[in-house]
Protein backbone atom coordinates (compact mmCIF):
# COMPACT_ATOMS: atom_id res chain seq x y z
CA UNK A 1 -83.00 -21.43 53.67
CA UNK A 2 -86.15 -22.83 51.52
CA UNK A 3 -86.27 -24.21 47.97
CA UNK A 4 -87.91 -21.74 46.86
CA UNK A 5 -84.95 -18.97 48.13
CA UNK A 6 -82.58 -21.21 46.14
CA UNK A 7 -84.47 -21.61 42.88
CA UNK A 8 -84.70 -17.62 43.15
CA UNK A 9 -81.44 -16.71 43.52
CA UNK A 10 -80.18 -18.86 40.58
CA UNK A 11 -82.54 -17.29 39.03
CA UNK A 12 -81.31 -13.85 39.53
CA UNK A 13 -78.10 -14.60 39.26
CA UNK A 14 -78.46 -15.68 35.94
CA UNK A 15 -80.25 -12.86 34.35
CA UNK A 16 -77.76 -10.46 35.89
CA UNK A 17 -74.82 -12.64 34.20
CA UNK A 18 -76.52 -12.08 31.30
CA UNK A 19 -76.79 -8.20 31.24
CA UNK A 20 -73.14 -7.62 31.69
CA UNK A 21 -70.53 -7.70 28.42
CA UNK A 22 -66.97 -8.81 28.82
CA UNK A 23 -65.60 -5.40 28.26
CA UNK A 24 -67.49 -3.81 31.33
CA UNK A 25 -65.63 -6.60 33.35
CA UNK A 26 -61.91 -6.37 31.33
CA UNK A 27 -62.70 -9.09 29.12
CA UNK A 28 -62.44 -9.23 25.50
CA UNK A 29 -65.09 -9.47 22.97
CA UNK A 30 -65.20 -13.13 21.47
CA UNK A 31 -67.13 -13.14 18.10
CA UNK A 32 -68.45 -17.18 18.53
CA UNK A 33 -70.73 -16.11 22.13
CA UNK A 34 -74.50 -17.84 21.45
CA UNK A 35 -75.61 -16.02 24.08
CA UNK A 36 -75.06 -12.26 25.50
CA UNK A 37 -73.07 -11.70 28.69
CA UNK A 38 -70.62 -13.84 30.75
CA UNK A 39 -70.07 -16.99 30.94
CA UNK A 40 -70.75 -19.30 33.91
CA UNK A 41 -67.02 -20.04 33.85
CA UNK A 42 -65.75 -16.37 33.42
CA UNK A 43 -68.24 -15.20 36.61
CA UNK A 44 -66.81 -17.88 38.47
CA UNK A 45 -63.10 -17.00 37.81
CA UNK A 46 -63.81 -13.67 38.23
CA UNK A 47 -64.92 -13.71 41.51
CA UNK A 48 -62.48 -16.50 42.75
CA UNK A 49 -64.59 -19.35 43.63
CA UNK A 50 -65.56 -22.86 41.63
CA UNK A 51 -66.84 -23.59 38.06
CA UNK A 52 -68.93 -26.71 39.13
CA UNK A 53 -70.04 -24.70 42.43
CA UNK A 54 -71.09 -21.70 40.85
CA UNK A 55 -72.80 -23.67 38.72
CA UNK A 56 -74.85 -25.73 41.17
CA UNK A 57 -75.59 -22.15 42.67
CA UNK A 58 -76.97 -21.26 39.48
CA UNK A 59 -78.81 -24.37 39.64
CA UNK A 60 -80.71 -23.57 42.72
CA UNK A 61 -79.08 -26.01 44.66
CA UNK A 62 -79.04 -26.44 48.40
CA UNK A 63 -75.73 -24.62 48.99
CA UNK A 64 -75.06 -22.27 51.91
CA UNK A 65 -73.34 -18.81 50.55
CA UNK A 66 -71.39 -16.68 52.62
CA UNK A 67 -70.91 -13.10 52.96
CA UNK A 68 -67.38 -12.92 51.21
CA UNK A 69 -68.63 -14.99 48.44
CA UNK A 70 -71.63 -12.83 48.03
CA UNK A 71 -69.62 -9.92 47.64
CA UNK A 72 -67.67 -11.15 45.38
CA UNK A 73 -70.17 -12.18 42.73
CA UNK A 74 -72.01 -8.74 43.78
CA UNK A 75 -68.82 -6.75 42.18
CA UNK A 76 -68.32 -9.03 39.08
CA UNK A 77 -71.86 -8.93 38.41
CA UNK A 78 -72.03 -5.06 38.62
CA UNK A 79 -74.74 -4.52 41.04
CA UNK A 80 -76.57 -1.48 42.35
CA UNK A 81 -77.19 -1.02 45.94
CA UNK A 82 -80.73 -2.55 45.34
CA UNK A 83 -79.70 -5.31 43.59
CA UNK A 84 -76.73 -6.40 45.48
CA UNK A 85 -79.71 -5.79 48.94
CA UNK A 86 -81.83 -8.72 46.86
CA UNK A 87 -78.83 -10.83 46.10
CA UNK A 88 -78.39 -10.74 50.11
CA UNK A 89 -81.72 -11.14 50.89
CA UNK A 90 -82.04 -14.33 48.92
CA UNK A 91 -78.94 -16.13 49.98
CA UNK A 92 -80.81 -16.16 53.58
CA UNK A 93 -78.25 -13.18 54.98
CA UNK A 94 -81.08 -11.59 56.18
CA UNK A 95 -84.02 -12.58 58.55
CA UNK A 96 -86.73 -14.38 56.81
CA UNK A 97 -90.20 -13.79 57.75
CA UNK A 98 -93.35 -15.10 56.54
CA UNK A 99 -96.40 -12.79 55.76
CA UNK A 100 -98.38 -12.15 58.77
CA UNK A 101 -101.56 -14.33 58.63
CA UNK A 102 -103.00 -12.18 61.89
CA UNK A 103 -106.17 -10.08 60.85
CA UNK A 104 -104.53 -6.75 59.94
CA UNK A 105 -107.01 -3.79 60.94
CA UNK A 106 -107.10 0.24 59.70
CA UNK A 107 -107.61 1.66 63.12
CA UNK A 108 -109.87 4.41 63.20
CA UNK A 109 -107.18 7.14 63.81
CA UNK A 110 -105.47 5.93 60.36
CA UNK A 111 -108.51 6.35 59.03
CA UNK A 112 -109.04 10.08 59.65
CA UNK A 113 -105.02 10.44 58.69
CA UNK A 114 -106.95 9.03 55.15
CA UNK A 115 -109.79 10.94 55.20
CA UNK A 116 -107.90 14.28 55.99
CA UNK A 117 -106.02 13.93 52.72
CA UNK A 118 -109.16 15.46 50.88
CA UNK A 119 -107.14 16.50 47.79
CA UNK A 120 -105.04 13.25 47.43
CA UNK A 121 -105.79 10.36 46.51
CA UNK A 122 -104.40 8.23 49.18
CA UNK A 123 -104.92 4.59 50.35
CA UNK A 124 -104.02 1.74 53.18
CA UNK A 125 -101.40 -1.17 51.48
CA UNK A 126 -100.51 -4.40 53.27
CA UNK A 127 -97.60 -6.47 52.86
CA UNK A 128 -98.73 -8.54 50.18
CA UNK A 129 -99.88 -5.08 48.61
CA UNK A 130 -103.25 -5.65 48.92
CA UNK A 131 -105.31 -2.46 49.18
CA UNK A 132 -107.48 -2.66 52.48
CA UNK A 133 -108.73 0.81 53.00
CA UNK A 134 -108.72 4.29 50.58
CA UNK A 135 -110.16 7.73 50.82
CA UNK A 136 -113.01 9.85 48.86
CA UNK A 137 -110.27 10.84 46.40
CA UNK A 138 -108.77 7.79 45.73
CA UNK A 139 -112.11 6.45 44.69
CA UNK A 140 -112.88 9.45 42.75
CA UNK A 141 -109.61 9.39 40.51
CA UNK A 142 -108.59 5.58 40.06
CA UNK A 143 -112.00 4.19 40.64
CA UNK A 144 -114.55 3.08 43.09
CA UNK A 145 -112.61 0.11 45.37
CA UNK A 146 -115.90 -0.83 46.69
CA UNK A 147 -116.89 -2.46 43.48
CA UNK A 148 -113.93 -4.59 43.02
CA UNK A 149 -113.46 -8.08 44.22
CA UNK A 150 -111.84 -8.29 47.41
CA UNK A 151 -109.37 -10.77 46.40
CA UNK A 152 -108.50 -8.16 42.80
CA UNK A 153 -107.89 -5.46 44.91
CA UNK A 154 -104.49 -5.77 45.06
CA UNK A 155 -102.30 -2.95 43.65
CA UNK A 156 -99.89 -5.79 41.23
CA UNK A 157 -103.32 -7.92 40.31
CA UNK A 158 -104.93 -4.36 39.12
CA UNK A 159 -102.36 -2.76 37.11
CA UNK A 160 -102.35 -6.09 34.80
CA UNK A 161 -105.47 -7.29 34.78
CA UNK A 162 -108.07 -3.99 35.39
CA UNK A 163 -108.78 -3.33 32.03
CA UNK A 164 -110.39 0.44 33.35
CA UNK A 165 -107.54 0.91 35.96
CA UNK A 166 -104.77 0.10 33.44
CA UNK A 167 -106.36 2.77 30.80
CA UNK A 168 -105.70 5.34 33.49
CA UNK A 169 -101.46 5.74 32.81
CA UNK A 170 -100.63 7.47 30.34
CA UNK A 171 -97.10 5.41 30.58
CA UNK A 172 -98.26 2.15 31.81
CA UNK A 173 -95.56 0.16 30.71
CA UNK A 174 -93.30 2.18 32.78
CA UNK A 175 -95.39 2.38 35.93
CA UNK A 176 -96.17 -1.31 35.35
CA UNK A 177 -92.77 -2.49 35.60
CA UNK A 178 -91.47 0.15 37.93
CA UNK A 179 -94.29 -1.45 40.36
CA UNK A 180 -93.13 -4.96 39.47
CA UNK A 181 -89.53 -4.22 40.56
CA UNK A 182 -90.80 -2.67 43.77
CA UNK A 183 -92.75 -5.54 44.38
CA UNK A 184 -90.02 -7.92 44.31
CA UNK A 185 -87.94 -6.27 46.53
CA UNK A 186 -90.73 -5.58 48.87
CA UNK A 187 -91.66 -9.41 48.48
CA UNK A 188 -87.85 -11.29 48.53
CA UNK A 189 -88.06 -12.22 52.24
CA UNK A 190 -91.53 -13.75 51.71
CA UNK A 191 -90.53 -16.05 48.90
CA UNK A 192 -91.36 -19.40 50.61
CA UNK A 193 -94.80 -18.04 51.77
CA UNK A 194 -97.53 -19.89 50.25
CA UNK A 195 -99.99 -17.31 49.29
CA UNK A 196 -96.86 -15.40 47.06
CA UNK A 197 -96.40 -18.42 45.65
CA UNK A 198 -99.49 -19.18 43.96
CA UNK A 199 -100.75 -15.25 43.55
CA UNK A 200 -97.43 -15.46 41.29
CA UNK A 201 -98.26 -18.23 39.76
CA UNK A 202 -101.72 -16.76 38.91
CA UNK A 203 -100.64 -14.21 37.51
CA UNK A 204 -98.20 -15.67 35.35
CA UNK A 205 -101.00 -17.32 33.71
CA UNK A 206 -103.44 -14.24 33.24
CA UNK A 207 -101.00 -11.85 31.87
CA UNK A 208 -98.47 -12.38 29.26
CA UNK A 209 -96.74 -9.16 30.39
CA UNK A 210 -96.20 -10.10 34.41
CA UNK A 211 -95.02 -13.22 33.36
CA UNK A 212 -92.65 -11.51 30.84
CA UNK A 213 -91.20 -9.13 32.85
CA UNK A 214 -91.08 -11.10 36.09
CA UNK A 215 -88.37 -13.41 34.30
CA UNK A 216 -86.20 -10.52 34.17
CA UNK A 217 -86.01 -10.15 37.76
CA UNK A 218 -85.68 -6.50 38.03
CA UNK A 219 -85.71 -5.09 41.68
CA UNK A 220 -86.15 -1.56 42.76
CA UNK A 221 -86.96 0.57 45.96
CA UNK A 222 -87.21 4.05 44.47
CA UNK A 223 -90.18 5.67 45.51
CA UNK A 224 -91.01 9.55 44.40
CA UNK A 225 -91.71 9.69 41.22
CA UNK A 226 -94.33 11.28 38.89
CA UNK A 227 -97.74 9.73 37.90
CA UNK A 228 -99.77 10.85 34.98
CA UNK A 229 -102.89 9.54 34.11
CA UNK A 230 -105.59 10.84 31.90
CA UNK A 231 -108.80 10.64 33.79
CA UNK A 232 -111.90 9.90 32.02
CA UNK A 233 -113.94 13.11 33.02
CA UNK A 234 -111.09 15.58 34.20
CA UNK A 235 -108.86 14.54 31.81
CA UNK A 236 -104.85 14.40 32.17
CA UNK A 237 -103.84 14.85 36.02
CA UNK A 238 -100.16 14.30 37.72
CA UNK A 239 -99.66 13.20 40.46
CA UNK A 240 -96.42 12.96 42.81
CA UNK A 241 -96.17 9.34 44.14
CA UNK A 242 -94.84 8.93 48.14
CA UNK A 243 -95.19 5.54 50.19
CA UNK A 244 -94.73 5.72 54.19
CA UNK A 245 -94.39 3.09 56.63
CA UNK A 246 -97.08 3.36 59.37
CA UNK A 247 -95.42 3.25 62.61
CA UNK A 248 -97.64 1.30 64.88
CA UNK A 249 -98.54 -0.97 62.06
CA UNK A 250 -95.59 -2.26 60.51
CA UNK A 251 -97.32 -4.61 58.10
CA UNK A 252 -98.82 -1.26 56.31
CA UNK A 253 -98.28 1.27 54.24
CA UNK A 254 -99.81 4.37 53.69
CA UNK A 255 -99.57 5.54 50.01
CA UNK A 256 -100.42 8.91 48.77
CA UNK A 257 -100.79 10.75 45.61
CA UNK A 258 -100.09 14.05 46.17
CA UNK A 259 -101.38 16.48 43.10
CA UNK A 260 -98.33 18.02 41.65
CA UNK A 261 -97.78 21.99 42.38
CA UNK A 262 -97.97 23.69 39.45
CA UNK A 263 -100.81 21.82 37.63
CA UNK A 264 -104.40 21.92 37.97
CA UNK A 265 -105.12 18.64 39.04
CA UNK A 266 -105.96 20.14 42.37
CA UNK A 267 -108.88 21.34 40.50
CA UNK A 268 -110.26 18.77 38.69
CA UNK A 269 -109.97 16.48 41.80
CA UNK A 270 -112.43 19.16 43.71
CA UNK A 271 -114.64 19.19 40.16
CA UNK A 272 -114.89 15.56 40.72
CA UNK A 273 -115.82 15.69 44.43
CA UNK A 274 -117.74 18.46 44.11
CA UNK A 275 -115.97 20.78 46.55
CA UNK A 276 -117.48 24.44 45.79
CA UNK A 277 -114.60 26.02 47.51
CA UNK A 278 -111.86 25.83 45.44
CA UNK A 279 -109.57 27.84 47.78
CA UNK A 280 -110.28 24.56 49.85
């Protein structure tokens, strides 16, 4: 395991100490805590291993963790299933990978799967969720890709820093971190890879809000999930959210917007592509 994978999970470790009161663990409330949460010392007794080596794990030290230990400190610490996945993860129980460097291409027949999503807006992802390839709609509703910077269009860089894209949620705080969460987890095996390291690094120092919210080391995988936005010409449209893996390319991901039944964003999105038949 790398540096980096250390300085991470002390990381995590301590924010999650921090969320959890005595009384969720059977502890009693003591009225001279600084700080909120558990202690370093009551984490360590409570999941039966060392003061001074729980701390050094805190610490981001080089110390191998094993599987007992990491279920231990995933009960005391009250983890969900996603957490306790990116506790795992970052202890090295899990392959590591790096980020695939090869030339990553949108074959033609993905393409057409694009294209043939006329009514939603839909778009090609790759691991470092960098948006290489979208359809009619997707330019149409969140704006035309082919005027943005290659190296901006990336989904994380664009929902801090594009001032016209971030104007489009009508709840971006909540999409903003949901997508921050997701990112992490997507990102956790990649954490030594160079180009994470400095894209996080970047953005850390253009917005106030990543940087924020990124030292709370939230992870999520939830996918499914509503998406309003209030469109400049057609106004408020929502949208439900799916991401797929793409089978023969297992560095993508094909994310669609699908216009939610029971709304008439299926109509403004053929208004704005100017599709006469609206029984399309």
């Amino acid at each position: 395991m790398k540096r980096e994978h250390y300085k991470e999970l002390g990381a995590f470790l301590k924010t999650r100490r921090a969320k959890i009161s005595p009384l969720e663990v059977g502890l009693s409330e003591d009225l001279r805590r600084r700080t909120p949460g558990l202690r370093r010392e009551e984490v360590a007794a409570l999941s039966g291993i060392g003061l001074t080596w729980y701390t050094w794990l805190e610490q981001g030290r080089d110390i191998k963790v094993s599987s007992a230990v990491l279920e231990s400190l995933a009960r005391v610490l009250l983890l969900d299933e996603q957490e306790k996945a990116h506790l795992y993860t970052l202890a090295g129980q899990v392959l590591e990978e790096e980020i695939s460097s090869s030339e990553i291409i949108v074959t033609p027949v993905l393409q057409r799967v694009l294209d043939s999503l006329v009514l939603s807006p839909s778009f090609i992802m790759d691991t470092r969720w960098n948006i290489i390839s979208w359809n009619k709609a997707a330019s149409a509703v969140f704006g035309d890709f082919n005027k943005i910077n290659v190296c901006e269009r990336n989904m994380v860089w664009m929902m801090f820093n594009n001032d016209a894209y971030k104007s489009l949620f009508v709840d971006w705080e909540f999409h903003a971190k949901g997508m921050l969460a997701r990112f992490r987890s997507t990102t956790a095996k990649y954490i030594d890879d160079l180009w994470l390291i400095e894209f996080i690094e970047k953005l850390k120092k253009k917005s106030e809000k990543f940087s924020l919210w990124w030292s709370k080391y939230e992870v999520e995988t939830k996918i499914g999930f509503h998406k309003k936005i209030k469109h400049p010409a057609a106004e408020t449209m929502i949208f439900e959210f799916a991401s797929f893996d793409v089978s023969d390319s297992p560095n993508l991901k094909l994310i669609v917007n699908n216009p939610l039944p029971g709304t008439d964003t299926d109509i403004k999105i053929k208004l704005l592509l100017k599709i006469d038949n609206l029984e399309y």
